[in-house]
N, C-alpha and C. Protein backbone atom coordinates (compact mmCIF):
# COMPACT_ATOMS: atom_id res chain seq x y z
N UNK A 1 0.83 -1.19 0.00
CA UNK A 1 0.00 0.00 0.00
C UNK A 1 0.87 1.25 0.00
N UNK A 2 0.55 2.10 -0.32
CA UNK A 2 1.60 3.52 -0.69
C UNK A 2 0.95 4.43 0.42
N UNK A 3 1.66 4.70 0.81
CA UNK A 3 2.03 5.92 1.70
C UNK A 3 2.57 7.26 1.48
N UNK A 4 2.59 8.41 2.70
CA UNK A 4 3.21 9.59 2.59
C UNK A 4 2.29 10.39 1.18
N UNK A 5 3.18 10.56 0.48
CA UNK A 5 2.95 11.33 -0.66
C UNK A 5 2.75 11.13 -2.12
N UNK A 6 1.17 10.75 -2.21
CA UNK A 6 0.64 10.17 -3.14
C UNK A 6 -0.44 11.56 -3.15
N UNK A 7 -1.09 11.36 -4.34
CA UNK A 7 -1.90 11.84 -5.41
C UNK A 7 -3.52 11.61 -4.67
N UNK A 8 -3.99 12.39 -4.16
CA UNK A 8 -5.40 11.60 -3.32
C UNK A 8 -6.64 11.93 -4.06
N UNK A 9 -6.38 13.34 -4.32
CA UNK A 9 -7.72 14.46 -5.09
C UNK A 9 -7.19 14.70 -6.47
N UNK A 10 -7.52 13.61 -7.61
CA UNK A 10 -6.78 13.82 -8.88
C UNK A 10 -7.29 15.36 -9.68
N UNK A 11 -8.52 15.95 -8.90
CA UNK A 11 -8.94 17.00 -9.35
C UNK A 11 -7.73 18.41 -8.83
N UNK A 12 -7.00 18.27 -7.90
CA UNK A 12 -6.50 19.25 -7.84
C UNK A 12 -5.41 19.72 -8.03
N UNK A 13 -4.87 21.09 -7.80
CA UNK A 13 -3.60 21.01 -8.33
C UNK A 13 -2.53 20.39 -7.14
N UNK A 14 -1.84 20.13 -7.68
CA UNK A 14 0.00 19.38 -6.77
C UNK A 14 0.85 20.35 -6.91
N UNK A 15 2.09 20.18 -6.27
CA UNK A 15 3.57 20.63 -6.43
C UNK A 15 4.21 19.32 -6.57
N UNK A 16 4.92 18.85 -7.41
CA UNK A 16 5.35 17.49 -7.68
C UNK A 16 6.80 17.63 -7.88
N UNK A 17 7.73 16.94 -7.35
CA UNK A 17 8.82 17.29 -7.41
C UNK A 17 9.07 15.41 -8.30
N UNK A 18 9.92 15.05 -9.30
CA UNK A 18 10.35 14.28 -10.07
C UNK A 18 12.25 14.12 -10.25
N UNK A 19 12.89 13.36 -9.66
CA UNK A 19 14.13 13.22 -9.49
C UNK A 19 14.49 12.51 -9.90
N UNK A 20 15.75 12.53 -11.13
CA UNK A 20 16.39 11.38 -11.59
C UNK A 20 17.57 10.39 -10.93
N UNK A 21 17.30 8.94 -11.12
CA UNK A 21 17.80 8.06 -10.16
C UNK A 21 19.59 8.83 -10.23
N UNK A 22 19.86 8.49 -8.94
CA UNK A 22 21.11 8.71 -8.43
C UNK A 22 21.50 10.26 -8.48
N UNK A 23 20.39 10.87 -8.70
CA UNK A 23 20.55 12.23 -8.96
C UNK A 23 21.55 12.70 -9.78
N UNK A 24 21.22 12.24 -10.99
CA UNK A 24 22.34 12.58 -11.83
C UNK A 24 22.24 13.65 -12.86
N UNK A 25 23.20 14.64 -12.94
CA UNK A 25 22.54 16.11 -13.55
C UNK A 25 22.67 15.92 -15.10
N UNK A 26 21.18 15.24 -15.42
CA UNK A 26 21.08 15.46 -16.91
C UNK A 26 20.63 16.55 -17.73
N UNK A 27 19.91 17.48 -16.71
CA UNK A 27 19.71 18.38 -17.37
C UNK A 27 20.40 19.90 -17.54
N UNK A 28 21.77 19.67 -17.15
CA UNK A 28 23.02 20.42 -17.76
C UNK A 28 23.33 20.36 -19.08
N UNK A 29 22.14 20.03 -19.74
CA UNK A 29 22.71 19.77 -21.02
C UNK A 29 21.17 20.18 -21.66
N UNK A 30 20.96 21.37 -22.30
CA UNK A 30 19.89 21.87 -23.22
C UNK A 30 19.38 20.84 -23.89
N UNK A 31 20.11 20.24 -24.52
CA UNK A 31 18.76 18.99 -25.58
C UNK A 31 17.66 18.34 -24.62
N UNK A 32 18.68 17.73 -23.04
CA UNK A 32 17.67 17.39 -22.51
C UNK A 32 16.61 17.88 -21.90
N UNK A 33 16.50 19.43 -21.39
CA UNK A 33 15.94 20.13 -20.97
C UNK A 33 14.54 20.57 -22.05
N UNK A 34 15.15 20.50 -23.20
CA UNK A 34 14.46 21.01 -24.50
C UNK A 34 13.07 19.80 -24.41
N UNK A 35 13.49 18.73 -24.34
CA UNK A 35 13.07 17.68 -24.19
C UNK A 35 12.08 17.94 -23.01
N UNK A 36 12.20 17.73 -22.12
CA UNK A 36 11.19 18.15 -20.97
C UNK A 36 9.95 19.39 -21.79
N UNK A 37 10.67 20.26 -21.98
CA UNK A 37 9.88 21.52 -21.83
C UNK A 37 8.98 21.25 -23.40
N UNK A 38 9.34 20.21 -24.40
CA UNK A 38 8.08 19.91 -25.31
C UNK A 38 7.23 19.12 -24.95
N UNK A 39 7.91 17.61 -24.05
CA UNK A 39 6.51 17.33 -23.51
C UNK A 39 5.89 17.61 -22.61
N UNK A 40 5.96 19.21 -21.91
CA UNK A 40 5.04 19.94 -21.18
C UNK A 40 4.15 20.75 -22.13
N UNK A 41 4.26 21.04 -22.95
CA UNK A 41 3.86 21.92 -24.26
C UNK A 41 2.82 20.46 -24.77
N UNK A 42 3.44 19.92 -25.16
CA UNK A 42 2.44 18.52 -25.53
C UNK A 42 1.21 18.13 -24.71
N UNK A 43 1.83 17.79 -23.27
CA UNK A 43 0.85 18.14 -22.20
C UNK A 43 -0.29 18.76 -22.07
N UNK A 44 -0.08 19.94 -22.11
CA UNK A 44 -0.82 21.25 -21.95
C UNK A 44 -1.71 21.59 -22.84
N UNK A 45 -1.09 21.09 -24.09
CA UNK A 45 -2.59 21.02 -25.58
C UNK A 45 -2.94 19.84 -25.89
N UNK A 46 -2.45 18.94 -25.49
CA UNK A 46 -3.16 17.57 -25.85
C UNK A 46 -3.87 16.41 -24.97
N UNK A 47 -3.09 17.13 -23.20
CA UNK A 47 -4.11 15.86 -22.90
C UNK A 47 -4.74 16.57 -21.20
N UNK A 48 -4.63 18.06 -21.59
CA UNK A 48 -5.41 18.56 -20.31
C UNK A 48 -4.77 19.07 -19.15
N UNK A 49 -2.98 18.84 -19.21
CA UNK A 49 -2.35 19.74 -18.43
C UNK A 49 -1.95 21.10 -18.13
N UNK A 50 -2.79 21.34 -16.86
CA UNK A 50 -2.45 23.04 -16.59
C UNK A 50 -1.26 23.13 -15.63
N UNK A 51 -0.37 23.93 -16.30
CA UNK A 51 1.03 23.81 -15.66
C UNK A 51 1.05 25.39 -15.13
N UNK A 52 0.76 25.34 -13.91
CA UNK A 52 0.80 26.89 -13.18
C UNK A 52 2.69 27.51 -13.16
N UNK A 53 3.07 26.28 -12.87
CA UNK A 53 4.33 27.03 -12.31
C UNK A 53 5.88 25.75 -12.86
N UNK A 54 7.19 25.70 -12.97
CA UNK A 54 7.85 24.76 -13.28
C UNK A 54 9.18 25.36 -12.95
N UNK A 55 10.53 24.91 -12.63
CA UNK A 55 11.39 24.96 -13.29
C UNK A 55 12.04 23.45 -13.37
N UNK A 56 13.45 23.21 -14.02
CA UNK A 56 14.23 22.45 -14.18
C UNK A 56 16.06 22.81 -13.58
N UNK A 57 15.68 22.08 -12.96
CA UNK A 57 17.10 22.01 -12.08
C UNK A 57 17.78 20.66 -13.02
N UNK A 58 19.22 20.90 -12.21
CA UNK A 58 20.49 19.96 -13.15
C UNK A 58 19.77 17.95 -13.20
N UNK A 59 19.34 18.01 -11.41
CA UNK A 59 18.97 16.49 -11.28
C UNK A 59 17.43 16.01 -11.40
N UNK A 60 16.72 17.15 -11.16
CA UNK A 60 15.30 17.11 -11.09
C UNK A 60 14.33 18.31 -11.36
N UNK A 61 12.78 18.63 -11.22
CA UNK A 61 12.07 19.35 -11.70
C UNK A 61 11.22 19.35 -10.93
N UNK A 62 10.81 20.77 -10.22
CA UNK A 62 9.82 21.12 -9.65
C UNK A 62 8.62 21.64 -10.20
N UNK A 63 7.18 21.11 -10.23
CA UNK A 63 5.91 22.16 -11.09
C UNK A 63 5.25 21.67 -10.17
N UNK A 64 3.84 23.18 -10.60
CA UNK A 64 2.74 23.00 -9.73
C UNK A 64 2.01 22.73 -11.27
N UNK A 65 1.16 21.44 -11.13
CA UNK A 65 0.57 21.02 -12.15
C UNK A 65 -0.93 20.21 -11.28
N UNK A 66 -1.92 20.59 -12.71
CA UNK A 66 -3.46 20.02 -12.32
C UNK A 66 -3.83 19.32 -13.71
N UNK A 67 -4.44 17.96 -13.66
CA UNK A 67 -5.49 17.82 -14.74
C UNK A 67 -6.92 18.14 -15.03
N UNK A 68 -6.95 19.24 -16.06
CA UNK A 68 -8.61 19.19 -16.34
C UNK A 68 -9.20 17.75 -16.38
N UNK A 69 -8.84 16.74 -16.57
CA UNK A 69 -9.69 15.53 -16.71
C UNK A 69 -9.92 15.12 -15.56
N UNK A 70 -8.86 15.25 -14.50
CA UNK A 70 -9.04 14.76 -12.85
C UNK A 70 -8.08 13.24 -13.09
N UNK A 71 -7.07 13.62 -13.77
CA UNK A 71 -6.28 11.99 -13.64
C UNK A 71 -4.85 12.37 -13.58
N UNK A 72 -4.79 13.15 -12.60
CA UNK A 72 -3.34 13.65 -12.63
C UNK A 72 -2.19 12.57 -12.28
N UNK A 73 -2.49 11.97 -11.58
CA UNK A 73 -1.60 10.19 -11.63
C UNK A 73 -1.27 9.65 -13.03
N UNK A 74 -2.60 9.81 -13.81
CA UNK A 74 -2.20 9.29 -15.74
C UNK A 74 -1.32 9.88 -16.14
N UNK A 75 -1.66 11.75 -16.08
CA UNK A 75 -0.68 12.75 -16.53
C UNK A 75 0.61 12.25 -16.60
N UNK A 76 1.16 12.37 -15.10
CA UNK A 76 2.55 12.67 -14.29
C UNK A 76 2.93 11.34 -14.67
N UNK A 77 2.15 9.81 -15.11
CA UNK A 77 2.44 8.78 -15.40
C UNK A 77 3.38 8.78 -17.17
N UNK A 78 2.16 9.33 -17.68
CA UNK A 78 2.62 9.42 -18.97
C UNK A 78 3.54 10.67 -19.40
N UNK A 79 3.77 11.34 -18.62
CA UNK A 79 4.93 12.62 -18.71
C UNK A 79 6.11 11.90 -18.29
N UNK A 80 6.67 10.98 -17.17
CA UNK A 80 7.67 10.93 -16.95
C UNK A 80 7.99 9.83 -18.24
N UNK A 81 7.37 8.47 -18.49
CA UNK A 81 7.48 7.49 -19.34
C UNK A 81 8.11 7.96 -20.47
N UNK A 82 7.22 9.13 -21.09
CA UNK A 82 7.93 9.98 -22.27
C UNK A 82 9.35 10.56 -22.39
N UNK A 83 9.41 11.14 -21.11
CA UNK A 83 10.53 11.60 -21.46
C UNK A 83 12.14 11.48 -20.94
N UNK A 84 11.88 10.06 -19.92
CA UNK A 84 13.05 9.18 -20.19
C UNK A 84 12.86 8.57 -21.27
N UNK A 85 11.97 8.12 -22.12
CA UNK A 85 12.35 7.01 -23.54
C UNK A 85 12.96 8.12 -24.71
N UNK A 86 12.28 9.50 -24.53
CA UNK A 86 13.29 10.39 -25.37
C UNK A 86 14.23 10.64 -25.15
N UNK A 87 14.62 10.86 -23.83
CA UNK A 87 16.02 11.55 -23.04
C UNK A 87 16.90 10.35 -23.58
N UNK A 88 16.30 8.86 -22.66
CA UNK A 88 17.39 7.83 -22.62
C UNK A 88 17.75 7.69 -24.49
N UNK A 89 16.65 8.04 -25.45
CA UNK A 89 17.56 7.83 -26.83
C UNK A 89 18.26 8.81 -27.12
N UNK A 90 17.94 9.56 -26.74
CA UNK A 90 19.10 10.68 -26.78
C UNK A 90 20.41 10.85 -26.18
N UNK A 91 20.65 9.89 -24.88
CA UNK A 91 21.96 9.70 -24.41
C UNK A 91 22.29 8.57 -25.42
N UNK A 92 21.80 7.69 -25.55
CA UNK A 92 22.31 6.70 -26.36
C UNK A 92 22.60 7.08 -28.06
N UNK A 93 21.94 7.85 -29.02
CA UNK A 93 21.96 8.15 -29.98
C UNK A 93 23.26 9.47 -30.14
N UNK A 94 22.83 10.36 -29.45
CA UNK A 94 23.85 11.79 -29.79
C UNK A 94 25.38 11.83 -28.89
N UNK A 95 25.81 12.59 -29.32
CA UNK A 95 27.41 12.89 -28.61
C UNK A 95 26.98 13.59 -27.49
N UNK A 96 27.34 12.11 -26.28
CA UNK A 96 27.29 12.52 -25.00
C UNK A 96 28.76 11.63 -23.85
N UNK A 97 29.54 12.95 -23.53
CA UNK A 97 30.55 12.29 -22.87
C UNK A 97 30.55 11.25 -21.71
N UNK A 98 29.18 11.58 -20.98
CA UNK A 98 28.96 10.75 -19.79
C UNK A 98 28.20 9.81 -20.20
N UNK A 99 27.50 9.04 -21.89
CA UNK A 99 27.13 7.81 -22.02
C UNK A 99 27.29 7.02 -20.93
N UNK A 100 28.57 5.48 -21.04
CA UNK A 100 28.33 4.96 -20.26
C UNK A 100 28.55 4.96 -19.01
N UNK A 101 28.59 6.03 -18.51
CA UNK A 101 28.05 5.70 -16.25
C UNK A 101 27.33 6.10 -16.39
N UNK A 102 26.52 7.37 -17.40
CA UNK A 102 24.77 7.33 -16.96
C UNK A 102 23.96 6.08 -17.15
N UNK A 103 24.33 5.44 -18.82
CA UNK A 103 23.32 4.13 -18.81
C UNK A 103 23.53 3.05 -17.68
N UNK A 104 25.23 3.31 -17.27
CA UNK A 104 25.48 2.21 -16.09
C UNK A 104 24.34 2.48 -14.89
N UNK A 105 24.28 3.59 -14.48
CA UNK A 105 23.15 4.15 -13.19
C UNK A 105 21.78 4.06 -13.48
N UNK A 106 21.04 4.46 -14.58
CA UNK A 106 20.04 3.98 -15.26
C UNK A 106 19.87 2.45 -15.01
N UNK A 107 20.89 1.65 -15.69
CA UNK A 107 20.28 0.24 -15.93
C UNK A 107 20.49 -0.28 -14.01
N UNK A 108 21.67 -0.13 -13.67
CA UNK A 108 21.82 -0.53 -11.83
C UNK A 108 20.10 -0.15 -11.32
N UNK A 109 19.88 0.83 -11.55
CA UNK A 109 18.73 0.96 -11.18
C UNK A 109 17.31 0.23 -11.45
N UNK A 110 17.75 -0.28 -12.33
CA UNK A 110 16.56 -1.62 -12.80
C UNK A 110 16.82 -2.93 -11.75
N UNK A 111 17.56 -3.25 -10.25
CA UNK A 111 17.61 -4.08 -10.26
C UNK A 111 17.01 -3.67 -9.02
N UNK A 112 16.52 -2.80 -8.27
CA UNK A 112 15.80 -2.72 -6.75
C UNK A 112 14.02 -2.91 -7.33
N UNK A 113 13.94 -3.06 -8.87
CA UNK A 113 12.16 -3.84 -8.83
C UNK A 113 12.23 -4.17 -10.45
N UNK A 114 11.00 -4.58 -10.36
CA UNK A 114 10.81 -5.16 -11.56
C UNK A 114 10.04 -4.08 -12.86
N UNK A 115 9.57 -2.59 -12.39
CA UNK A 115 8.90 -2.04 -13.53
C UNK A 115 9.21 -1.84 -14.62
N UNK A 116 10.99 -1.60 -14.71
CA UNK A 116 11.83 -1.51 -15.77
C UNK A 116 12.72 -2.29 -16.40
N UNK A 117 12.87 -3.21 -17.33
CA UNK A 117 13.93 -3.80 -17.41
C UNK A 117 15.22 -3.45 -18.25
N UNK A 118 15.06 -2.35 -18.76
CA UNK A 118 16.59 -1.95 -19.20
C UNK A 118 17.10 -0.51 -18.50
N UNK A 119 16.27 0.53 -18.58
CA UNK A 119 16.96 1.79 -17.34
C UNK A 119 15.66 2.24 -16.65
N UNK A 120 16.21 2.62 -15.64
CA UNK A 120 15.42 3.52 -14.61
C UNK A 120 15.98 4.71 -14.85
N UNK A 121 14.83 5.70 -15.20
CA UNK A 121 15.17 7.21 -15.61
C UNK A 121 14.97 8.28 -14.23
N UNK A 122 13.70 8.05 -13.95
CA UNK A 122 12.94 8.73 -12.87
C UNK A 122 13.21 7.62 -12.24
N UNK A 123 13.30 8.32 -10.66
CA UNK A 123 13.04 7.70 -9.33
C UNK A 123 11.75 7.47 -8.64
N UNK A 124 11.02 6.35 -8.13
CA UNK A 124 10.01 6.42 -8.05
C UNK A 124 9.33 7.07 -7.33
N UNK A 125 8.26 7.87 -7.49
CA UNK A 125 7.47 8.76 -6.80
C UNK A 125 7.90 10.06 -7.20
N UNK A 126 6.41 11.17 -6.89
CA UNK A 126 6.63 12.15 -7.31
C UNK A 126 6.56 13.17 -6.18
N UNK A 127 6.96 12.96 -4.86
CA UNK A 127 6.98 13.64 -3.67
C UNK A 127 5.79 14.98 -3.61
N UNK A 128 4.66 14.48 -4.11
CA UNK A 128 3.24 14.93 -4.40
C UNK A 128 2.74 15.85 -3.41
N UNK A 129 2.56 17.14 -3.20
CA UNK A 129 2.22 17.98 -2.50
C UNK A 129 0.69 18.72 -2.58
N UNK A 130 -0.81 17.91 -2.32
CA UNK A 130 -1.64 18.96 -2.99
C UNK A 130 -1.30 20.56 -2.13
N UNK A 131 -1.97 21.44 -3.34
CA UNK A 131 -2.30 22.81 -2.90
C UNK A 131 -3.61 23.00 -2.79
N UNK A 132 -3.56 23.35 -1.27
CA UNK A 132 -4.57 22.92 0.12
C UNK A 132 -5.34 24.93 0.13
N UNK A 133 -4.12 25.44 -0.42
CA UNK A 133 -4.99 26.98 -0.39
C UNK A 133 -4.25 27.79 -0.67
N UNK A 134 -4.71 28.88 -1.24
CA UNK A 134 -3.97 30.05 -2.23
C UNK A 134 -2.51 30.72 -1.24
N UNK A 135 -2.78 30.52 -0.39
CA UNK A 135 -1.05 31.08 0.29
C UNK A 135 -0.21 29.97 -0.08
N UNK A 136 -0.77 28.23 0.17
CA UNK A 136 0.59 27.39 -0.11
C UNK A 136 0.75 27.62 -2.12
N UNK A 137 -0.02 27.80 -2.45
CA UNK A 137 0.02 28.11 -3.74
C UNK A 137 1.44 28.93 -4.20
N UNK A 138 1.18 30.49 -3.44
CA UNK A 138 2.23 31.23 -3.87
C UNK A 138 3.80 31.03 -2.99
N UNK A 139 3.70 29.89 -1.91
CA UNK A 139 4.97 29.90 -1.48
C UNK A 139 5.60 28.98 -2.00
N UNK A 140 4.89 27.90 -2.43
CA UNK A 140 5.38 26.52 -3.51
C UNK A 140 6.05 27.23 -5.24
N UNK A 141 4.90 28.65 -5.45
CA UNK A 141 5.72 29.22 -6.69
C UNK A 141 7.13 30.24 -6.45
N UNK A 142 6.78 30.60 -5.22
CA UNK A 142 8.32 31.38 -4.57
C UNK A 142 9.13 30.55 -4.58
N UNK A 143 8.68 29.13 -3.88
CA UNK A 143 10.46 28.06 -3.56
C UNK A 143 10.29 27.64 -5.20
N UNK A 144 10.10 27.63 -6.20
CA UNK A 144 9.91 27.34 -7.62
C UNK A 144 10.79 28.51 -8.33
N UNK A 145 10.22 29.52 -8.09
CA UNK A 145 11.12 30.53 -8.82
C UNK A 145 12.77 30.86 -7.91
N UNK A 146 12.70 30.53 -6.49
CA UNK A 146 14.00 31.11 -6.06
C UNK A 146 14.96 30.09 -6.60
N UNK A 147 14.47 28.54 -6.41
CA UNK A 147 15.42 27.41 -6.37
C UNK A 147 16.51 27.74 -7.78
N UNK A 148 16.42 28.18 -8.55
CA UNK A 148 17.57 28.69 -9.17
C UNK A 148 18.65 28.96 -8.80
N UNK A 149 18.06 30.03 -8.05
CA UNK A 149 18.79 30.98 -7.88
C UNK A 149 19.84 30.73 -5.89
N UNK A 150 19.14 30.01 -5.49
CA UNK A 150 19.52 29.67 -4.37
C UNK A 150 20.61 28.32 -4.81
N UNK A 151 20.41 27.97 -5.72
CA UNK A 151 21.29 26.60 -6.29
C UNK A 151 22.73 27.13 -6.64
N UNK A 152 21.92 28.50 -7.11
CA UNK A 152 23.65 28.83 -7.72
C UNK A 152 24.24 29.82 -6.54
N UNK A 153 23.08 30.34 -5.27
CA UNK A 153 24.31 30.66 -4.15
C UNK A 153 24.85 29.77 -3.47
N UNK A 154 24.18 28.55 -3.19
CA UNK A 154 24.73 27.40 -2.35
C UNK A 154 26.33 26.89 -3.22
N UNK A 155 26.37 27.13 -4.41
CA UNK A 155 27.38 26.19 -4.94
C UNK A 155 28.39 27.12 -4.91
N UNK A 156 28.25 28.57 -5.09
CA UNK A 156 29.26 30.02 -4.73
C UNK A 156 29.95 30.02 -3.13
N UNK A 157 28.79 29.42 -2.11
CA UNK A 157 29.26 29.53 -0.73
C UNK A 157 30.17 28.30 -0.64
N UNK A 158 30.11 27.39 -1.07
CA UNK A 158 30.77 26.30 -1.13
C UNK A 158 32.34 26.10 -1.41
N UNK A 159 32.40 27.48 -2.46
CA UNK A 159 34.05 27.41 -3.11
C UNK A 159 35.03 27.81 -2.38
């Protein structure tokens, strides 16, 4: 049975946070990012996703997202599916220096279950947050818009 932070009211909107296994920063690299941000565009005109808020960080992606249909579990199902099978042909197809230890971490990751049998892209679960009322609304789009920017002071304080 699933626990914590699951999807309860498919009618409403979430803050969903989506992390790639081993946290590995694929999206330092524009194609893959490009990638994300069409099948949110795809999303959004084709199967009922209202995307209030998003960004994309190096290992993962924060949005506040709702389905008009009320199946936001399908959505967030068929959004991530997509775009590891594009991403992962795209590490495998184009000139990418970190090929094999990403597919190595990808495929290692196929061996803690059975859903995948050649890579694990996403980590499972989407650390699902509904928005319960218009203040958590705008502080979920504040930690959305700062996390940028707080990413790149944390890594400045660091040096």
């Amino acid at each position: 049975m699933k626990e914590g932070y699951v999807i309860r009211d498919q009618n409403l909107p979430h803050f969903l946070t989506a992390t790639i296994v081993d946290w590995v920063d694929v999206f330092s690299r524009k194609s893959y990012r490009d990638c994300v941000i069409e099948c949110l565009d795809y999303c959004i005109k084709n199967k009922g996703m209202i995307l209030y808020s998003y960004v994309i960080m190096t290992n993962h992606i924060h949005m506040i997202v709702q389905s008009k249909e009320g199946k936001l579990s399908d959505l967030i199902r068929d959004f991530k599916k997509y775009t590891s099978k594009t991403i992962l042909e795209k590490i495998q197809s184009e000139p990418e220096s970190r090929r094999e230890w990403m597919l190595e971490r990808f495929q290692l990751a196929t061996k803690t279950h059975i859903r995948n049998k050649n890579f694990q892209f996403w980590q499972l679960g989407n650390h699902a947050e509904e928005i319960y009322s218009e203040k958590f609304m705008w502080s979920k789009i504040d930690y959305i818009h700062l996390n940028p920017r707080s990413a790149k002071c944390s890594s400045k304080n660091s040096l």
